[in-house]
Protein backbone atom coordinates (compact mmCIF):
# COMPACT_ATOMS: atom_id res chain seq x y z
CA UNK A 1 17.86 144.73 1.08
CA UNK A 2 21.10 144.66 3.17
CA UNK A 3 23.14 147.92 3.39
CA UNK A 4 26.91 147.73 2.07
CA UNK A 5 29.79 149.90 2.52
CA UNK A 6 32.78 149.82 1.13
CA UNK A 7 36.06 151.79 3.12
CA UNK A 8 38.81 151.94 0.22
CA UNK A 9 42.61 152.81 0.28
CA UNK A 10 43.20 153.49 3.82
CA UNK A 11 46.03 151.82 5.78
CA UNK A 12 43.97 149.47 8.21
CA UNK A 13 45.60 149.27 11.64
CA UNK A 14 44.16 146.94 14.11
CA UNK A 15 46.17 146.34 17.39
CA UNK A 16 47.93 143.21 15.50
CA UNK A 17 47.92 144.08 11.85
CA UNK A 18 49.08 147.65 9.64
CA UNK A 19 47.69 146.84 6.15
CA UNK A 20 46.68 148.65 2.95
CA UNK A 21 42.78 147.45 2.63
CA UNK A 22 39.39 148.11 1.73
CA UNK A 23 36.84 146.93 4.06
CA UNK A 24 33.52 145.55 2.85
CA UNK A 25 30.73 146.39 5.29
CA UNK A 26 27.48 144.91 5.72
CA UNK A 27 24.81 145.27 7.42
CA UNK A 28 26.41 147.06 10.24
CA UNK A 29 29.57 144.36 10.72
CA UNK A 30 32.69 143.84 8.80
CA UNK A 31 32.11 141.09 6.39
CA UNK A 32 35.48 141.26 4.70
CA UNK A 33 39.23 142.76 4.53
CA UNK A 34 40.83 142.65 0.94
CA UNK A 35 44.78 143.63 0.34
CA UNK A 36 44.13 147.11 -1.95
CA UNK A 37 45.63 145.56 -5.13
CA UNK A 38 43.95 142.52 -5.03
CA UNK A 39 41.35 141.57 -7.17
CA UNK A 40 38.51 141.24 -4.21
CA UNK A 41 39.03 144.57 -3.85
CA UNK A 42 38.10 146.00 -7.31
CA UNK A 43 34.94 143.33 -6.69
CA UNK A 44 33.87 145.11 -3.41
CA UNK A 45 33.33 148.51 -5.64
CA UNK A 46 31.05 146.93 -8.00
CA UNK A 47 32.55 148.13 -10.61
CA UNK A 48 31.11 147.54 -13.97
CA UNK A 49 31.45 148.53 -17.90
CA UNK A 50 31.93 152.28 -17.60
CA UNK A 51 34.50 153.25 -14.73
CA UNK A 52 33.68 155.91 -12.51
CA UNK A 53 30.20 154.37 -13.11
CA UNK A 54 28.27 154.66 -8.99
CA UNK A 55 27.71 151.27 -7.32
CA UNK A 56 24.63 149.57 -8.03
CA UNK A 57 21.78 149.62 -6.24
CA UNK A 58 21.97 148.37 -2.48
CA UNK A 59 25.61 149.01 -1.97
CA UNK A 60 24.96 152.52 0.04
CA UNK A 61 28.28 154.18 -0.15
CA UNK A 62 32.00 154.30 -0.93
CA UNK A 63 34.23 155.77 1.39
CA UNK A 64 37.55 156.82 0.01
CA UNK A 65 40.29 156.78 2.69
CA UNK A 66 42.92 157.05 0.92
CA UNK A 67 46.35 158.58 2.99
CA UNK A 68 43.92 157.86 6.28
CA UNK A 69 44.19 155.66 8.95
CA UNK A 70 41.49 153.16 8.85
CA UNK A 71 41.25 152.43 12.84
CA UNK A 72 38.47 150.59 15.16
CA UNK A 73 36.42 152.96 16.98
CA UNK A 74 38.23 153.38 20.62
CA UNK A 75 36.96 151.69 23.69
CA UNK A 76 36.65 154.37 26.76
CA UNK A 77 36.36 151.51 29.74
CA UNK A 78 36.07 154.52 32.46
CA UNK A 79 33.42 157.41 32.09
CA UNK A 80 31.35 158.75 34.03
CA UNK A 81 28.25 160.56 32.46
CA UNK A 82 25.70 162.09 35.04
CA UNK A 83 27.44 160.85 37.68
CA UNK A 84 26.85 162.84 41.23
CA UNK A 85 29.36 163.84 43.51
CA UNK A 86 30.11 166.60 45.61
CA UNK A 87 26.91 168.24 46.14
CA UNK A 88 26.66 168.47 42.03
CA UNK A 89 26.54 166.34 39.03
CA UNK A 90 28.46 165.59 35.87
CA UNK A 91 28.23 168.15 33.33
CA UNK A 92 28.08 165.79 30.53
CA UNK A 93 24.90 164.04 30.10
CA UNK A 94 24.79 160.69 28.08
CA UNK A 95 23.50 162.73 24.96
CA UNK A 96 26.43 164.82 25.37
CA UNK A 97 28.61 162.85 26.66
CA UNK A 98 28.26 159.95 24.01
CA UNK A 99 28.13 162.61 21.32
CA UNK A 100 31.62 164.22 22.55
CA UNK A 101 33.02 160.63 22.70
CA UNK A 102 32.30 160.10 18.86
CA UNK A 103 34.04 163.48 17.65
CA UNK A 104 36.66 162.20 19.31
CA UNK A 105 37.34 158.34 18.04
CA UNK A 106 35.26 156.39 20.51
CA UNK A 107 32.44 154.58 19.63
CA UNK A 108 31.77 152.61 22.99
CA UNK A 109 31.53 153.51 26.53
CA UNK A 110 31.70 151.46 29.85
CA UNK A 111 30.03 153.78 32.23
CA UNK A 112 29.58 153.09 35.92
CA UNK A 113 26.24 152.54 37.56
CA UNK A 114 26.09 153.56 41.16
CA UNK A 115 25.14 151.38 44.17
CA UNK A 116 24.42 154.26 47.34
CA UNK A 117 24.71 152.86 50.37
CA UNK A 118 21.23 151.59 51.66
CA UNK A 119 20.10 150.48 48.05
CA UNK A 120 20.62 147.69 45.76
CA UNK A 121 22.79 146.82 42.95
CA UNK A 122 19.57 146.17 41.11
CA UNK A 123 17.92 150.15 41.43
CA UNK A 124 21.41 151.59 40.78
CA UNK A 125 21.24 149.98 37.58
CA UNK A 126 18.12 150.42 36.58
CA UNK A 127 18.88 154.44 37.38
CA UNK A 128 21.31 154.61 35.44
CA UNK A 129 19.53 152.52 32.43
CA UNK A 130 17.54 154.84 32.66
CA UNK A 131 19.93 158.03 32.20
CA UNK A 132 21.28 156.41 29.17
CA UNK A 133 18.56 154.71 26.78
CA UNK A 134 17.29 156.30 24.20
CA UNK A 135 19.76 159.24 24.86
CA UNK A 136 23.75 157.55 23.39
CA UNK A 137 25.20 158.28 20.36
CA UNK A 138 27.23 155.19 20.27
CA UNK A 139 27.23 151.90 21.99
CA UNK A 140 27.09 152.02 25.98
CA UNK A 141 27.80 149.12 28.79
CA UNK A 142 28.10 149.61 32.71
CA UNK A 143 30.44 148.38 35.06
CA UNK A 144 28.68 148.31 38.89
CA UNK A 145 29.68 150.95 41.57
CA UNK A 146 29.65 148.30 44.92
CA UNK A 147 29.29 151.12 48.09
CA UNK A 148 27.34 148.73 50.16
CA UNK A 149 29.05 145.27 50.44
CA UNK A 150 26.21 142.80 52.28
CA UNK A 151 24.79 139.17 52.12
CA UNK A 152 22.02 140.46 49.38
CA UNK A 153 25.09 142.47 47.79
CA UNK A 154 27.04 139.44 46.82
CA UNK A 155 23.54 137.76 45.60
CA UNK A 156 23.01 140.42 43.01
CA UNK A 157 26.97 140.44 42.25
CA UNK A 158 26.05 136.99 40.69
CA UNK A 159 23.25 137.73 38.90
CA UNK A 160 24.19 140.85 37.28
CA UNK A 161 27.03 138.78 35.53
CA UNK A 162 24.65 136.98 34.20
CA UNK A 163 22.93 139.74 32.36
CA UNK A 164 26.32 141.12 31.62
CA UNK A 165 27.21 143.79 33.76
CA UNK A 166 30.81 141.88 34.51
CA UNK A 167 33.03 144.26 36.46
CA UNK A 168 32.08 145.87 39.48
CA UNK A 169 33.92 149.04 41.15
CA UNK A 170 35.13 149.23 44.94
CA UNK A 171 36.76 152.51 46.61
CA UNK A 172 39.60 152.39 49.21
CA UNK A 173 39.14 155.79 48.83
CA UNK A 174 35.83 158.53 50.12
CA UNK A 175 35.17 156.96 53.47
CA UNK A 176 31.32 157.80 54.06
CA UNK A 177 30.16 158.13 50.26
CA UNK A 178 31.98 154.83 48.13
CA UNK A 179 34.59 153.81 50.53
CA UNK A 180 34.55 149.86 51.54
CA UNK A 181 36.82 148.50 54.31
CA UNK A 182 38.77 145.88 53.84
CA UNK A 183 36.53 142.91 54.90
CA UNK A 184 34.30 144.56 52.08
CA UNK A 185 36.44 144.17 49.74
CA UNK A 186 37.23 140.60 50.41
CA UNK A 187 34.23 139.29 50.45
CA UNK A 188 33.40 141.11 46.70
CA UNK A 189 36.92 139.84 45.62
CA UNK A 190 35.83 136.42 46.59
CA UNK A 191 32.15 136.48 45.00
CA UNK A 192 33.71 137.51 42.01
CA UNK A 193 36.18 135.06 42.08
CA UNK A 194 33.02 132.40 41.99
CA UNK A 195 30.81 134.34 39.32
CA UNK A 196 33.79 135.37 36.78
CA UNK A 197 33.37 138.97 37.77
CA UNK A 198 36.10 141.35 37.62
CA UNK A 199 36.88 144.18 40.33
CA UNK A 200 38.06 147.61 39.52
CA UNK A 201 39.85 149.08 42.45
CA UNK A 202 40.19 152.77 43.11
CA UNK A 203 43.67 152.90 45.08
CA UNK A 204 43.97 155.51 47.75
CA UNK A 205 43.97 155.32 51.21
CA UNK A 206 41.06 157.46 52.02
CA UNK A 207 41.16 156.71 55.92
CA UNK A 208 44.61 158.07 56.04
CA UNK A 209 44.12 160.97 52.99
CA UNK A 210 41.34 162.82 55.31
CA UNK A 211 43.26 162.85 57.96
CA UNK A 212 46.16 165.11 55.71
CA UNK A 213 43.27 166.35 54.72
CA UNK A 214 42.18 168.17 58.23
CA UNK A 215 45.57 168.92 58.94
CA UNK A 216 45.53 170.49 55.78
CA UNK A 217 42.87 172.89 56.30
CA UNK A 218 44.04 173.32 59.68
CA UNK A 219 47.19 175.12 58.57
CA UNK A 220 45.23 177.19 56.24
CA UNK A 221 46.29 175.38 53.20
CA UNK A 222 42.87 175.46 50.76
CA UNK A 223 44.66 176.41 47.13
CA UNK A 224 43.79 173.86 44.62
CA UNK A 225 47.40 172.43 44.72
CA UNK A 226 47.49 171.01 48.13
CA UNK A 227 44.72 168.13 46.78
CA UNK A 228 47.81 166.59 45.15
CA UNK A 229 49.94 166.97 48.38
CA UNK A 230 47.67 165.28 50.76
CA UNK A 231 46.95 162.30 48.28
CA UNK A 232 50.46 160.95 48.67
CA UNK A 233 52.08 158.72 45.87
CA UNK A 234 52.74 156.28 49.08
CA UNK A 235 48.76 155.96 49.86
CA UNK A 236 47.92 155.33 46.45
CA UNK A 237 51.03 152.78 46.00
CA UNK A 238 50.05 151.52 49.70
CA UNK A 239 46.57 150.77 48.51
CA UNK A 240 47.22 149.27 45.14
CA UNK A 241 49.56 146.52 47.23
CA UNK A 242 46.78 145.65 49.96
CA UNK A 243 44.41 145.41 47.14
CA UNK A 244 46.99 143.24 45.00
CA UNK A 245 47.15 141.18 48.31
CA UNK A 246 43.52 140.99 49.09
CA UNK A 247 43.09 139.81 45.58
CA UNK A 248 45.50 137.27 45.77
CA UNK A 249 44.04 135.65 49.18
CA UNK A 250 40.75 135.85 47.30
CA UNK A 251 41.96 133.81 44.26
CA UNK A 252 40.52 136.82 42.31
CA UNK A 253 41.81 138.84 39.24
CA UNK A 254 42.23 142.68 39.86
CA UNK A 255 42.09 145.52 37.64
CA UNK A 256 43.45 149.00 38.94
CA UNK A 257 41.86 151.91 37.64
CA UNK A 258 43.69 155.47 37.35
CA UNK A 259 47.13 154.47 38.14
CA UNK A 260 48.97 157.69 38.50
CA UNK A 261 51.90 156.90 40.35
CA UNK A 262 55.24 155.19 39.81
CA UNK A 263 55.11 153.34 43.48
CA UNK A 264 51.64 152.01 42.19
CA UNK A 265 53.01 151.13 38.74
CA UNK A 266 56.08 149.59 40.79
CA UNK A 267 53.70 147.54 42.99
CA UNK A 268 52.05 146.37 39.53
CA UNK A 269 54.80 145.44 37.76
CA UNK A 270 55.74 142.93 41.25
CA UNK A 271 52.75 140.95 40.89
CA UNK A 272 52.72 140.06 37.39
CA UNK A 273 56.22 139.30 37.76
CA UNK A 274 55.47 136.80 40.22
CA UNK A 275 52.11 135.45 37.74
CA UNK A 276 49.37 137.61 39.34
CA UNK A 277 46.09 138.42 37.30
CA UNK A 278 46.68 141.98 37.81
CA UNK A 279 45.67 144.64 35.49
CA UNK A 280 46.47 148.46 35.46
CA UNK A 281 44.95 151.45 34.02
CA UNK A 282 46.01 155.13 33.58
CA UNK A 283 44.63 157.92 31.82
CA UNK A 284 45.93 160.95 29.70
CA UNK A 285 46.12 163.19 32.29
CA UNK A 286 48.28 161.23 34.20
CA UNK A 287 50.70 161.40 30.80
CA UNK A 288 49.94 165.19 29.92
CA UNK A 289 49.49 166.93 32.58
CA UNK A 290 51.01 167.39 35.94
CA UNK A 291 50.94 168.96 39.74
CA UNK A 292 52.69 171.98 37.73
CA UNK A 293 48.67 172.70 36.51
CA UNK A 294 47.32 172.05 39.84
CA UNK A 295 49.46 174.90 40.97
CA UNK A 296 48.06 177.13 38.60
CA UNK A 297 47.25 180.65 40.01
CA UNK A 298 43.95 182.44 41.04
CA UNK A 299 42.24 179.10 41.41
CA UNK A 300 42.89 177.90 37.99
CA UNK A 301 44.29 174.65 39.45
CA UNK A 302 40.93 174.05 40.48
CA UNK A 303 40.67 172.75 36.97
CA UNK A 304 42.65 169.65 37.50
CA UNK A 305 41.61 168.29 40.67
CA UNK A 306 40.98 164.58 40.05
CA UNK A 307 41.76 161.44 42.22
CA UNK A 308 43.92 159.89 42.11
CA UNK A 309 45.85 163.12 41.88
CA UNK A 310 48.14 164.56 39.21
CA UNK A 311 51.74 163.72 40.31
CA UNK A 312 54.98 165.64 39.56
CA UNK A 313 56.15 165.49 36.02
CA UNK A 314 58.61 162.79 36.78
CA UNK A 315 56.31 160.45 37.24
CA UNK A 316 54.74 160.71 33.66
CA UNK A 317 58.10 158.62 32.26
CA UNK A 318 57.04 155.29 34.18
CA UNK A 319 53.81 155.56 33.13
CA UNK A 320 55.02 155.54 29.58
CA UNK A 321 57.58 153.09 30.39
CA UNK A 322 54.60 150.76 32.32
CA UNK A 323 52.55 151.14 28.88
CA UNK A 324 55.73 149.87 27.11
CA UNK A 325 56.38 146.72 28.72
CA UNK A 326 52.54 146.18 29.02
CA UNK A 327 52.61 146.25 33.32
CA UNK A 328 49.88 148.79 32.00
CA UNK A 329 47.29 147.37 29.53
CA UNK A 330 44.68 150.29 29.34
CA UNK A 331 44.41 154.06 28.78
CA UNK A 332 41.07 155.18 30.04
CA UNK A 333 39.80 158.64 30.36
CA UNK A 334 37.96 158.82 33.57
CA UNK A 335 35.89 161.38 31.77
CA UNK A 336 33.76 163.16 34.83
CA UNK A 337 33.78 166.62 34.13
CA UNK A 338 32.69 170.05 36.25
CA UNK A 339 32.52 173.24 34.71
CA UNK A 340 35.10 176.00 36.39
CA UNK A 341 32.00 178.37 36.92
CA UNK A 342 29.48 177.46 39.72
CA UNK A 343 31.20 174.16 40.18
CA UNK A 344 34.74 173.53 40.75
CA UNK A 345 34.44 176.98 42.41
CA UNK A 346 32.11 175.16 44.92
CA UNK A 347 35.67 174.48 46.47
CA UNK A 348 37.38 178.07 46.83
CA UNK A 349 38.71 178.44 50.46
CA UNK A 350 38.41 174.93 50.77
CA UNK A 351 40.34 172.61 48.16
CA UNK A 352 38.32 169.25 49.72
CA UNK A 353 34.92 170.74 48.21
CA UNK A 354 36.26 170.73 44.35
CA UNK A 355 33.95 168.41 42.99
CA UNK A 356 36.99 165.76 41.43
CA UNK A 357 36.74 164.79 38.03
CA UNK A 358 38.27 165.94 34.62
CA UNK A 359 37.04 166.00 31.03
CA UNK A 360 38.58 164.01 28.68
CA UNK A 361 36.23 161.51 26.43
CA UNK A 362 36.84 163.90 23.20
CA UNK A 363 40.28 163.95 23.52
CA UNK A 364 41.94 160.87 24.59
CA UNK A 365 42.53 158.96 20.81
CA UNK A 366 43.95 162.36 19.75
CA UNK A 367 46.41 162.51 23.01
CA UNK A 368 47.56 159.06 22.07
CA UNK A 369 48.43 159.36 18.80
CA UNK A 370 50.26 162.50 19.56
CA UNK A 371 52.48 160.08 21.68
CA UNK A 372 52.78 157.84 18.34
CA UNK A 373 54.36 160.88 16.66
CA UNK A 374 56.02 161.51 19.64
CA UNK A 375 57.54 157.99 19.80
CA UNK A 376 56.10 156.75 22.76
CA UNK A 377 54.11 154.13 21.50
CA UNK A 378 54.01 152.68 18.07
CA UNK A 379 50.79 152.50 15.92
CA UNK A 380 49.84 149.54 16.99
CA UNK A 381 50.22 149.79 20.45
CA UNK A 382 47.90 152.99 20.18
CA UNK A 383 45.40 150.87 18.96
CA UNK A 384 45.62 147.85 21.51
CA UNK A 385 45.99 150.14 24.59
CA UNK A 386 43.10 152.48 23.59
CA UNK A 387 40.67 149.79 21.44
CA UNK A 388 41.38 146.34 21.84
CA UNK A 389 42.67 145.89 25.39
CA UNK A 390 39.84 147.32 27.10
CA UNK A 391 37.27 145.31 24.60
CA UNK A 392 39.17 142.49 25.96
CA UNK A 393 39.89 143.21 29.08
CA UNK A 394 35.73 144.16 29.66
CA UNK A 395 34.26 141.20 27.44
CA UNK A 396 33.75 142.95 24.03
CA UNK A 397 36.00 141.78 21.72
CA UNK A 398 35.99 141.25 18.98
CA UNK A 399 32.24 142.44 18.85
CA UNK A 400 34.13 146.08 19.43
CA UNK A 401 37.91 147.15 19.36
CA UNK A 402 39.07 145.44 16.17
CA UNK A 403 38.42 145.70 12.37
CA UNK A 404 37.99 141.93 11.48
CA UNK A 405 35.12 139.57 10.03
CA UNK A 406 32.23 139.97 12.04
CA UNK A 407 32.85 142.52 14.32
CA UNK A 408 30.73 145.82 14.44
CA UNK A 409 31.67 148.17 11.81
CA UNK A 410 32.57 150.37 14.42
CA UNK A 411 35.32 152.37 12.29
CA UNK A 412 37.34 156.01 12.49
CA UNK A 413 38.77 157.25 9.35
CA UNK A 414 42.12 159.67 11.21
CA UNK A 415 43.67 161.83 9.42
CA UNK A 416 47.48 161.13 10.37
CA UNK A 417 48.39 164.67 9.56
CA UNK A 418 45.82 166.90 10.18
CA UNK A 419 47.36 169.61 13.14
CA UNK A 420 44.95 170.84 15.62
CA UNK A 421 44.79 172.79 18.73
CA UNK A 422 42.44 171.63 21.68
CA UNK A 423 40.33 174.53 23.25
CA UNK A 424 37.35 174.83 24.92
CA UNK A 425 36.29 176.66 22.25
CA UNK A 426 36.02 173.83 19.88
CA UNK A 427 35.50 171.01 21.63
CA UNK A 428 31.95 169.61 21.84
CA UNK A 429 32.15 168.08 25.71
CA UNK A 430 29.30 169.99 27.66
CA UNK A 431 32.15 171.87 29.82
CA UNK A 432 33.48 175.37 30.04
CA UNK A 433 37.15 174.59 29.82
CA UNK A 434 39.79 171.97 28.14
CA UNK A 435 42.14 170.09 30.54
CA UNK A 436 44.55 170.67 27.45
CA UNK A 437 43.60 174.15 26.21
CA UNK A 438 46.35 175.19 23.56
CA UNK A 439 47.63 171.81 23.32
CA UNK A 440 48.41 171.51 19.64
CA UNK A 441 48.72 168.15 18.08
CA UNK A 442 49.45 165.62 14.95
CA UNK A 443 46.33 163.71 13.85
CA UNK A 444 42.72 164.16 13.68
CA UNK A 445 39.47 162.34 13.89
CA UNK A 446 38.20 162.67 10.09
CA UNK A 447 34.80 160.14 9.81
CA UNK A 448 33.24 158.12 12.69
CA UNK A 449 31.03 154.61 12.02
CA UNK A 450 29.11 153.30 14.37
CA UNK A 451 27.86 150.03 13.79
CA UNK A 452 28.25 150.66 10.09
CA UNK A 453 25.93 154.10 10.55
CA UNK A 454 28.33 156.91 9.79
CA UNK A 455 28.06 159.52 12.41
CA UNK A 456 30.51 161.97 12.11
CA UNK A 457 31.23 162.53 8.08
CA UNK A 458 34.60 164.54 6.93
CA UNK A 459 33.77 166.45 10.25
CA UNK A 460 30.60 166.90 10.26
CA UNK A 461 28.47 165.24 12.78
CA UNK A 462 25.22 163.15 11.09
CA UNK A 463 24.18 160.65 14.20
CA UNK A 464 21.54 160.85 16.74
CA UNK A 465 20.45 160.07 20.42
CA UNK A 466 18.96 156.75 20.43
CA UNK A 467 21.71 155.08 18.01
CA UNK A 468 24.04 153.71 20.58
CA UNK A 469 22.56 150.77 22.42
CA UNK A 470 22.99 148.88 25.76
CA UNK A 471 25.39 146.23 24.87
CA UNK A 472 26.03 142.83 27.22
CA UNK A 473 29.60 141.80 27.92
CA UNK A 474 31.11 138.24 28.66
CA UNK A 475 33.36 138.03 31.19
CA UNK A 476 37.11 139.18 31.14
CA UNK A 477 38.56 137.65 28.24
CA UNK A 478 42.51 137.59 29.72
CA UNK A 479 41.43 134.80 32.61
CA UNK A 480 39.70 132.27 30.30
């Protein structure tokens, strides 16, 4: 017997559309939208002679939403679960990880397998299948890590967008662990070019960063703060043009991940201007936070060290400004946390030994909507930049990242007016501190459905490890 449920009274918002629905769900997918006054809406409820009467038999539950949100489940395109670096790994773990991401809004992850130099595409994958199954709370898909650019390499490249792993990762940044040269890059950007495979480019010239680096060090400069003064706004708006360029001589699209910087978002803004696929991402930290908290005292900046950096606070209006006029599409977290104790501390007396990475899965739906209240973004453009973009942008829509016929009930009832204040104490990321402790902020995640499963109910959390499945994703859906 199929499995219904039935989502009544809420305002729906979807990335195109603000409407006062009920949505019919069956079977884990949306089978229908009806207008709350209509009379396909009083048909969803079964009702019959008595009112108040339960549905019959088969129809599972009723979901009242009434003065909620009724929003797709956000799309995180950029986490990193497990992921090693710096002598230690990621604190979350997928079962963690995943589960954070749900009390937060987001019911899919694209995580980032991890080529090391000297191995295949193929076993990095496979490592990092093997992380994940059996262990997500909601829906998972990889994007490739590409550290070791060879003949063989570019083989794989094809073959892995067959099985729909469609995006692969290069680094201008970390010469030694993920860095590629520029011939590297090239020859990915043209493979992918062929195969319908997008590149994600991390922006910063590393070559050039470690040597500020060393002098750095040399002068005795090791506080946290002086990671954001040796990766220069220049380098990162530097590398985001050669990589614009190096795309464009390939004939390939480009997608910019982590954009923190108004010289990169300038450099962005010039090549779609002039008809470039180009693509940029940034990330809440990049809107919330600044080099003010990498200055922190007695090694609390430690905290905050990411790359690409945190930038002064002036920067954080042309990020705002680049999500406005859509020469940014995405807001990702880059979720790759380190607890303060026993890890960031790896780098006291020496800021280059921080392990970089912030944690941020839980939070980033909340963070955005505080920017709708705000008046930074409007509803809708919450919902496109944090769900629907970066299903489309990564080959999942309108499977995920949209409330429609046929798509996955993947659904977040938000409480619009719920207040909140984000602490380590209460979040549920496996990390010893909140980017954004004593934030407070307008809006909350109420009830989470994954695939029509409800996972977190009226804040409560009900799923499991093992629901969230590998899931396949065409090709970049802005190039076809």
């Amino acid at each position: 017997m199929s499995s219904r449920t039935v989502i009544r009274g809420g305002l729906v918002i979807t990335a195109s559309d603000e409407i006062h629905a009920d949505v019919l769900i069956e079977d884990g997918r949306v089978a229908a939208l009806a207008a709350s006054s209509t009379p396909a809406a009083g048909a969803f409820t079964a009702e019959r002679s008595e009112m108040g009467a339960p549905p019959p038999e088969g129809w599972g539950r009723v979901i009242d939403a009434t003065g909620k949100y009724v929003i797709p489940g956000g799309v995180d395109a950029h986490t990193h679960m497990e992921l090693p670096f710096g002598g230690t790994f990621a604190s979350d773990t997928f079962e963690t990880g995943t589960r954070a991401a749900a009390w937060g809004g987001t019911t899919t992850i694209v995580d980032f397998a991890v080529q090391s130099v000297g191995h295949t595409l193929r076993e990095g994958l496979d490592t990092w299948h093997a992380k994940a199954e059996g262990n997500c709370a909601i829906d998972y898909a990889f994007h490739m890590i590409v550290s070791d650019v060879n003949d063989e390499t570019l083989k794989e490249m094809d073959l892995l967008v067959e099985e729909g792993v469609t995006s692969f990762k290069q680094f201008m940044a970390y010469p030694g662990v993920f860095y590629s040269d520029d011939g590297q890059i090239l020859r990915a950007m043209q493979r992918s070019a062929d195969n319908g495979g997008l590149i994600m480019m991390h922006a910063e010239n590393g070559i050039a960063i470690d040597v500020l680096v060393e002098q750095a060090l040399a002068r005795g400069e090791t506080d946290p703060r002086y990671h954001g003064e040796v990766r220069k706004a220049l380098l990162e708006a530097e590398a985001t043009h050669r990589a614009i360029r190096l795309a464009q001589v390939a004939g390939a699209p480009l997608y910019v991940v982590h954009v923190s910087a108004m010289e990169a978002v300038a450099e962005l803004a010039r090549a779609r201007d002039e008809g470039l696929p180009v693509f940029g991402e940034t990330c809440p930290q990049y809107l919330f936070l600044s080099t003010d908290n990498l200055a922190e005292p007695d090694f609390e900046g430690a905290k905050y060290v990411c790359s690409t950096p945190l930038r002064p606070r002036e920067h954080q209006a042309k990020l705002w400004q680049g999500l406005r006029t859509n020469d940014l599409q995405v807001v990702s977290t880059d979720h790759c946390p380190f607890c303060f104790a026993g890890q960031k501390e790896l780098g006291r007396g020496d800021f280059s030994k921080i392990p970089n990475g912030l944690p941020g899965v839980e939070n980033r739906m909340d963070l955005l909507h505080q920017a709708v209240v705000d008046g930074h973004l409007s509803r809708r453009r919450w919902i496109e930049i944090a769900c629907a973009t970066p299903a489309r942008m990564f080959g999942l829509y309108p499977k995920k990242g949209t409330i429609a016929p046929g798509a996955d009930a993947d659904i977040v009832l938000y409480d619009p007016h719920a207040e909140q204040v984000m602490s380590a104490g209460t979040h549920h990321m496996n990390v010893d501190y909140s980017a954004y402790e004593g934030k407070r902020t307008t809006g909350r995640v109420e009830t989470v459905l994954s695939r029509g499963e409800v996972i977190i109910d009226q804040r409560e959390y009900t799923g499991h490890a093992g629901h969230g499945v590998f899931t396949p994703r065409s090709t970049c859906q802005y190039l076809n």
